[in-house]
Structures are given as structure tokens and as C-alpha cells.
Protein backbone atom coordinates (compact mmCIF):
# COMPACT_ATOMS: atom_id res chain seq x y z
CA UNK A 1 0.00 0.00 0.00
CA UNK A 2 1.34 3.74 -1.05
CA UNK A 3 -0.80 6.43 0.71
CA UNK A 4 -0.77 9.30 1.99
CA UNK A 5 -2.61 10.36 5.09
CA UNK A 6 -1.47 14.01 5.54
CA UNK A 7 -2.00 16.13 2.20
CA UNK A 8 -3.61 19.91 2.05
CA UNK A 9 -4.87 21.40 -0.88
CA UNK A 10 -5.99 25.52 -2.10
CA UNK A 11 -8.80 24.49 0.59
CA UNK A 12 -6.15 25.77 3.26
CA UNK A 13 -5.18 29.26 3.38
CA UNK A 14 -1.40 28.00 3.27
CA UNK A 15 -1.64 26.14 -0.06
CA UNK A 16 -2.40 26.63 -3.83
CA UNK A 17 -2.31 23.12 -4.75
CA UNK A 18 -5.75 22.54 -6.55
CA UNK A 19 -7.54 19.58 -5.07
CA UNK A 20 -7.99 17.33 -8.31
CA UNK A 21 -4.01 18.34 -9.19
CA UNK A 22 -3.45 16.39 -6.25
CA UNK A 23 -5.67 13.16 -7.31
CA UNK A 24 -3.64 13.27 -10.78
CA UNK A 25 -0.58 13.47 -9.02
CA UNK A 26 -1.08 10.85 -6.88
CA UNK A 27 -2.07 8.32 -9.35
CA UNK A 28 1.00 9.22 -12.00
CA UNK A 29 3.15 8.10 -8.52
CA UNK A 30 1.07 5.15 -8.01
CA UNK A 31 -0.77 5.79 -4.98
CA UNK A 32 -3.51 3.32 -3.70
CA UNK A 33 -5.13 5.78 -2.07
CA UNK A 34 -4.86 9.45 -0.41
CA UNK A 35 -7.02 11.63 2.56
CA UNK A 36 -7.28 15.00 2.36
CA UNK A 37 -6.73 16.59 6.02
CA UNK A 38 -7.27 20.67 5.08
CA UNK A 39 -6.83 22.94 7.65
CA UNK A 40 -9.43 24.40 10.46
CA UNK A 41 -7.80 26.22 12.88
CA UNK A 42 -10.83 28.09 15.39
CA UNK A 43 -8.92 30.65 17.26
CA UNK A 44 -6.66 31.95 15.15
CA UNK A 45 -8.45 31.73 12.31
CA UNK A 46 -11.87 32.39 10.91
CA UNK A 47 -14.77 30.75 8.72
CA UNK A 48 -14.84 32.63 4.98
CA UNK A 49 -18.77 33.12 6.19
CA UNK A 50 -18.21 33.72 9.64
CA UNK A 51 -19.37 37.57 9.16
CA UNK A 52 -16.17 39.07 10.75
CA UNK A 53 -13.20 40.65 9.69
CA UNK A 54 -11.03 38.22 8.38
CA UNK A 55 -7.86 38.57 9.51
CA UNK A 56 -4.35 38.59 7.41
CA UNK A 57 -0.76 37.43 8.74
CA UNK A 58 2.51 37.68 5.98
CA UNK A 59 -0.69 38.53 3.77
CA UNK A 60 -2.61 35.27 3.58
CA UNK A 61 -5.96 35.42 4.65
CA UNK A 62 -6.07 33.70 7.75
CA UNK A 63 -9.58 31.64 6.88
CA UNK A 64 -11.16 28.07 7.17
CA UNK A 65 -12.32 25.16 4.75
CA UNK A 66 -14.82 26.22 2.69
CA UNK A 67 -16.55 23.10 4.17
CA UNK A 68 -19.39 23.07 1.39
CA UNK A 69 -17.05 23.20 -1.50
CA UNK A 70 -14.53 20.56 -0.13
CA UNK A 71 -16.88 18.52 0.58
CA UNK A 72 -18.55 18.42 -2.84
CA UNK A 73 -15.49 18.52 -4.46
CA UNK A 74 -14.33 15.38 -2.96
CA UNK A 75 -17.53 13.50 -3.40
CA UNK A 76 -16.95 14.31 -7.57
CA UNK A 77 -13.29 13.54 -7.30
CA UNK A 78 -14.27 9.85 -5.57
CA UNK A 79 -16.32 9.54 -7.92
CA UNK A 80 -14.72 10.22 -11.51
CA UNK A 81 -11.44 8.33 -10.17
CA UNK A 82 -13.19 5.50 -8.24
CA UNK A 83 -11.61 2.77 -10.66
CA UNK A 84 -8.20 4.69 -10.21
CA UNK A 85 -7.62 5.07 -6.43
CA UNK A 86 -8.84 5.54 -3.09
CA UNK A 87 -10.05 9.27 -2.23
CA UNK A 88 -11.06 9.49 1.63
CA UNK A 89 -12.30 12.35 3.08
CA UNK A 90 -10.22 13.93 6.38
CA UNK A 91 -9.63 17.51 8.22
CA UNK A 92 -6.92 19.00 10.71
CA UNK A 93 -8.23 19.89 13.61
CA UNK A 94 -5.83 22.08 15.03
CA UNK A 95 -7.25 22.49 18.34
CA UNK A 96 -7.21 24.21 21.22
CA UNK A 97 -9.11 23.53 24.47
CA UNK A 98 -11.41 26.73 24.09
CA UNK A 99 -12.27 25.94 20.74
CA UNK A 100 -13.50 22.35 21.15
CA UNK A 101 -17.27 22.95 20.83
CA UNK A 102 -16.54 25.13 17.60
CA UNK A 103 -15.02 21.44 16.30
CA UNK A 104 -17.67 19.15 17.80
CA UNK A 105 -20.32 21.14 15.59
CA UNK A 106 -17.95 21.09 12.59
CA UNK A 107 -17.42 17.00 13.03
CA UNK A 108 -21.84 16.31 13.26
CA UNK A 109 -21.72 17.96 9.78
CA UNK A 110 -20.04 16.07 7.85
CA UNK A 111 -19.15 12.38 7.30
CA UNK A 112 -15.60 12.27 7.89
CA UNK A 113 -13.39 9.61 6.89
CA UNK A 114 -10.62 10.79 9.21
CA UNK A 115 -9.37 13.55 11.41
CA UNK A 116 -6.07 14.32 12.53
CA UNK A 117 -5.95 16.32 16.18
CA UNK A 118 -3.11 19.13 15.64
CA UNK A 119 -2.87 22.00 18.06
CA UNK A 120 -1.12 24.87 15.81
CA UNK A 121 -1.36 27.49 18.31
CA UNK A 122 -2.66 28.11 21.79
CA UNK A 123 -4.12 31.20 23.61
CA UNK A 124 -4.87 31.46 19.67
CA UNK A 125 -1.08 32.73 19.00
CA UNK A 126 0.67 30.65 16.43
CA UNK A 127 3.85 28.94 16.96
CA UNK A 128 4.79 29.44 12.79
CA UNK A 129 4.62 33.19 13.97
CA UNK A 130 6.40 33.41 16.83
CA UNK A 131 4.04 34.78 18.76
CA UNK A 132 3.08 31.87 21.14
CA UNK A 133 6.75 31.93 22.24
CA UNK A 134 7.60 35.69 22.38
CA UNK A 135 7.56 36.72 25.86
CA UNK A 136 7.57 32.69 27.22
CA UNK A 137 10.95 31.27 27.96
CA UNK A 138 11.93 27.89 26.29
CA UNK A 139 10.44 25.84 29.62
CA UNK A 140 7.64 27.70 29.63
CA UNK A 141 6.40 27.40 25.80
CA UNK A 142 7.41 23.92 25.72
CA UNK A 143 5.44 23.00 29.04
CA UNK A 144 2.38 24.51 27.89
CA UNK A 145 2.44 23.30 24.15
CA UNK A 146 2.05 19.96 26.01
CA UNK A 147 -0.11 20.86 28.78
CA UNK A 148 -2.52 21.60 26.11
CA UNK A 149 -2.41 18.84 23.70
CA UNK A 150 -2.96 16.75 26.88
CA UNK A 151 -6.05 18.75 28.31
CA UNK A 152 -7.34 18.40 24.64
CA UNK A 153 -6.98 14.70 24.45
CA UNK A 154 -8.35 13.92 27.76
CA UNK A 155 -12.05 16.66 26.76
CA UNK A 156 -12.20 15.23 23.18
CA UNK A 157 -12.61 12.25 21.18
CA UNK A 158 -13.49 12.64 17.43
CA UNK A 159 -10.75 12.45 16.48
CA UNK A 160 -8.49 9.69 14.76
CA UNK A 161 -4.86 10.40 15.09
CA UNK A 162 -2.26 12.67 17.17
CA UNK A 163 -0.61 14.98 13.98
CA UNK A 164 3.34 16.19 14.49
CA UNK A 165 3.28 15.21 17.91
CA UNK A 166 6.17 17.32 18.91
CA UNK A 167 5.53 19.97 16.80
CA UNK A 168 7.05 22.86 18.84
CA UNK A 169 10.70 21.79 17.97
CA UNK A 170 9.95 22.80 14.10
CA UNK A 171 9.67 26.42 15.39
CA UNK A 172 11.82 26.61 18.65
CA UNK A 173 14.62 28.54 17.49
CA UNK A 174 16.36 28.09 20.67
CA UNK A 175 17.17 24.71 19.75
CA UNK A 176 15.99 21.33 21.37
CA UNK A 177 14.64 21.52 24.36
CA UNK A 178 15.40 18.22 26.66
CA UNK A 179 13.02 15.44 25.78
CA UNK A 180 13.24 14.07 29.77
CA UNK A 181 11.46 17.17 30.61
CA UNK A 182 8.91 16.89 28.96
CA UNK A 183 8.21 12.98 28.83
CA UNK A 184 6.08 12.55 31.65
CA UNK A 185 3.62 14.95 29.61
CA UNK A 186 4.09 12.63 26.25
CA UNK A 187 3.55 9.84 28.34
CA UNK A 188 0.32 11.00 29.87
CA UNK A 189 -0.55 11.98 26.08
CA UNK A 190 0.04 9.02 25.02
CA UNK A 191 -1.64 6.38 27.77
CA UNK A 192 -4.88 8.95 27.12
CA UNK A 193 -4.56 7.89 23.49
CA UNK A 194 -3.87 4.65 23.71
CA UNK A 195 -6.89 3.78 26.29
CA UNK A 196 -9.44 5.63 23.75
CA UNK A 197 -8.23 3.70 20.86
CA UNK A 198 -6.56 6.46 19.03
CA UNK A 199 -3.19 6.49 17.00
CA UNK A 200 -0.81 8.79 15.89
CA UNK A 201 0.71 9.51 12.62
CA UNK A 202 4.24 9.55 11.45
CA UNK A 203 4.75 13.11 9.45
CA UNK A 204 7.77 12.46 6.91
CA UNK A 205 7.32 16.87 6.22
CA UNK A 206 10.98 16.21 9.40
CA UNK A 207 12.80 15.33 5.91
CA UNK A 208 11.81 19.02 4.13
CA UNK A 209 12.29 20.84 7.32
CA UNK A 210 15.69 19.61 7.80
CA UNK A 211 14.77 17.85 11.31
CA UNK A 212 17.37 15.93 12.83
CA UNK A 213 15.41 13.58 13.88
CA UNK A 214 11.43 11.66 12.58
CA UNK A 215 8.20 14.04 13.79
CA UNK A 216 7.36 13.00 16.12
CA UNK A 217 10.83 11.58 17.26
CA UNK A 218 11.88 7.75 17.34
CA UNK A 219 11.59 7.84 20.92
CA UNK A 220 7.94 9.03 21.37
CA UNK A 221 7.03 6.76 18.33
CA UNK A 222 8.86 3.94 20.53
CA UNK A 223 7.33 4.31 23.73
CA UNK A 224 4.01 4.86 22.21
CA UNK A 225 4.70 1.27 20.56
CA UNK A 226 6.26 0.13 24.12
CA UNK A 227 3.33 1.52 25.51
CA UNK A 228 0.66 -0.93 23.51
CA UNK A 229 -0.18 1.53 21.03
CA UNK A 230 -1.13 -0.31 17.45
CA UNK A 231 -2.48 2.45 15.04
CA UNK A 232 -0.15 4.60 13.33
CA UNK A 233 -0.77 6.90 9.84
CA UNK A 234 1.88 8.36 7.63
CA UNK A 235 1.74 11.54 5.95
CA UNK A 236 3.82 14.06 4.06
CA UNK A 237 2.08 16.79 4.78
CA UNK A 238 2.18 18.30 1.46
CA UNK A 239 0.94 21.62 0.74
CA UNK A 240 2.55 21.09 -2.72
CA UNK A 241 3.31 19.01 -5.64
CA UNK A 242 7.24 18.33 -4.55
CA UNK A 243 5.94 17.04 -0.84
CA UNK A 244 3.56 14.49 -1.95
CA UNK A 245 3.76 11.06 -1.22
CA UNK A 246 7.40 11.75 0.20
CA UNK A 247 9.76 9.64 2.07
CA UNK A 248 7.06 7.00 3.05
CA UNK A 249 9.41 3.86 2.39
CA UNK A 250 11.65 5.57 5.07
CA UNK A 251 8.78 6.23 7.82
CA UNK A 252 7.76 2.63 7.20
CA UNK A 253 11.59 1.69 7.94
CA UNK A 254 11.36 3.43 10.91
CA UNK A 255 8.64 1.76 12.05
CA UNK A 256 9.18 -1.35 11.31
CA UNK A 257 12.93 -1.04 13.36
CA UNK A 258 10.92 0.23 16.40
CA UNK A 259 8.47 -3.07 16.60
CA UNK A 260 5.46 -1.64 14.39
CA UNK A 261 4.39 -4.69 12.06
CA UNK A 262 1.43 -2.66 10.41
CA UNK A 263 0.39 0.55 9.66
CA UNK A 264 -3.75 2.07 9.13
CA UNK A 265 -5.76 3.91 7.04
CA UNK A 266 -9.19 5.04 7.65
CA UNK A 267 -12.63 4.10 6.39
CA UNK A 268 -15.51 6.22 8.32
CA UNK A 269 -13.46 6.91 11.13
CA UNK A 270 -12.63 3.35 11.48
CA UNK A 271 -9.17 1.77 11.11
CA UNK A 272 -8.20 -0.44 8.77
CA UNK A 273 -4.69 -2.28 9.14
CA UNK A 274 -1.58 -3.01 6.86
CA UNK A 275 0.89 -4.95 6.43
CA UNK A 276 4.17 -3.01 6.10
């Protein structure tokens, strides 16, 4: 199986990649099957028909799906390239605590496929921007990164998978911050996950960003195996034509060195295992 679990499209305000681009793409590299996971971030950013002033950072609009349109659009893509591959239907969530009933309404919409639980920013200031960490020394932004990724997985469950796990090292530019002190947050994390039958994903974008090490790092991926943790995605997360399907042999290497026999995709937020 070649898929890919983590792709954005145009549908995110940090892309231009056009949705059915993506499907052609996919099956000139012989994929069996891809989920879109577009961005919703509540907090920090807005709905296009939310009625408010939508608000711009480095000049992007900082807006939602257009959940009507994406949703559409996929149906017709699943359709016209059912005999070609696999089209599943998925969303980033990147949460915060404050947001969560914003999200709940957003997931009794729609009939997801998938959803991948991100938190991008908290107190609704982005990490990508700095702001989250200006002011906050490297304890303190790190601590409360986790703090809320584990408030948010102990208040909700629609959700399939744990995205970038340890996302704050791709924007702490004061380097890498200890992993002991922060474990016995990962750990909690992860024991939350694991006893709500949830996974996490393996997110090969470590390669583009120049990451020493996987996202999230051999070690979490090891203890959440260690840990009795079964369901695992991979995902590029492209937001363009060079990132897709990228460096999946190697996060299936990985995996397989830690213990991991199979990997999942996702039918109606159900998961379906593969060999590796």
C-alpha cells in the first residue's frame, strides 16, 4: 500500500495546490489511495462566512475550509477516479481547548473519513509566527504546548490520530529543548490515546524541514509502541506538488525497526490495518 494520510490542498489558506491536481498526481506516482486533512484552525483563524473581519498574517488570509465546497469537491473527485484510487475524506483539527465545541459542531456535519488532532497554536497565537513563544521562555512554551495537547486529548474524542506530535521543535529557534522534561507529559498523552483507541501519525514533512530527527521523534514513536499503542498513519504533509507522497518507504523503515508490524488507514473513522 502507497498512501498518503497528511495532504492539504488551495482548501487551506497556506496552499495553492488545486484539489484534483493532487488526485492526478497521486495516481502518475502510483498511490492506492490518499485523505485530504485541510486545515481548520478556530482561534486563530476564521470561517470565509463567519461575518467578521477576516484577519491577514505575511498577507494570507487567515480563513477556514470552505466546508461546502470541499466537501462536494471530494464527493466528484471519488467519484470520476473510483476505478483509479482511493479518495477518503479527512480535516486537521488544530485544536485548542477553548475551541473544542466550535469542532464538535464542525465534526456532526459532515461524514468524515478521518481527522487528525493538531494544536497549531494556543491562547490562539501561532507557533509558525512566533508569537506563542515571544515573551515565554523555552520551559515555559514547551510545558504549555504539552499541557494543552494533553487537556485536549483527555475533553475530546473525534478524532483519529495525534498529527506532528512534537511539533514545537519545528519552530523553537532556541534549539531542542530536553526530551526528559517533557516525557512525563508525552507519556500521559500518550496512555490517554492509547486507552481511547486512538493512533498517531508519522509526518515524513521532518525530511523538508531539515529535522534531525522523525516528527514526532523515534523515541515518542517507541514508547508509544512500548506503551501498547497499534495504530499509526503516515503523511507528508504536502501543501505542494514536490511534498507528496514523500519519504514514506523511510517512515515505514522506521517503524518497522521500532516493533510496528502494520500501519492504518481510515474508512468512516474506522481503522483499517496493513501490512508493512
Amino acid at each position: 500500500m502507497f498512501v498518503d494520510y497528511h495532504v492539504h490542498t488551495s482548501y487551506s489558506d497556506d496552499s495553492d495546490y488545486p484539489m484534483e491536481d493532487v488526485v492526478k498526481d497521486a495516481i502518475r506516482l502510483g498511490m492506492d489511495e490518499i485523505c485530504f486533512t485541510d486545515h481548520v484552525d478556530y482561534g486563530a483563524k476564521v470561517d470565509w462566512d463567519s461575518g467578521v473581519e477576516i484577519p491577514y498574517c505575511n498577507g494570507l488570509a487567515m480563513v477556514n475550509v470552505d466546508y461546502p465546497s470541499y466537501v462536494e469537491e471530494i464527493g466528484k473527485l471519488q467519484e470520476q477516479y473510483r476505478d483509479q484510487i482511493a479518495i477518503r475524506m479527512g480535516m486537521e483539527f488544530g485544536m485548542q481547548v477553548h475551541t473544542i465545541p466550535q469542532f464538535e459542531a464542525l465534526y456532526q456535519r459532515y461524514p468524515f473519513d478521518f481527522i487528525i488532532l493538531s494544536v497549531h497554536q494556543v491562547e490562539d497565537k501561532g507557533f509558525w509566527s512566533q508569537e506563542f513563544q515571544q515573551g515565554r521562555s523555552q520551559k515555559e512554551y514547551n510545558e504549555r504546548y504539552y499541557e494543552e495537547l494533553l487537556q485536549l486529548v483527555k475533553s475530546y474524542q473525534h478524532y483519529s490520530v495525534l498529527g506532528h506530535l512534537d511539533l514545537i521543535i519545528r519552530y523553537d529557534k532556541m534549539g531542542m529543548y530536553p526530551f526528559s522534561k517533557v516525557r512525563h507529559y508525552v507519556e500521559e498523552i500518550l496512555a490517554e490515546a492509547i486507552k481511547n483507541g486512538k493512533g498517531i501519525e508519522v509526518n515524513t514533512s521532518s525530511h523538508r524541514y531539515g529535522l534531525k530527527d522523525a516528527t514526532p521523534s523515534a523515541e515518542i514513536l517507541k514508547m508509544y509502541h512500548d506503551m501498547g499503542g497499534q495504530i499509526v498513519t503516515i503523511g507528508s504533509d504536502s501543501h505542494a506538488p514536490a511534498h507528496l507522497g514523500t519519504y514514506m518507504e523511510e517512515a515505514k523503515e522506521l517503524l518497522s525497526s521500532i516493533g510496528f508490524r502494520q500501519f492504518c488507514t481510515y474508512e468512516k473513522m474506522r481503522p483499517i490495518f496493513h501490512e508493512l
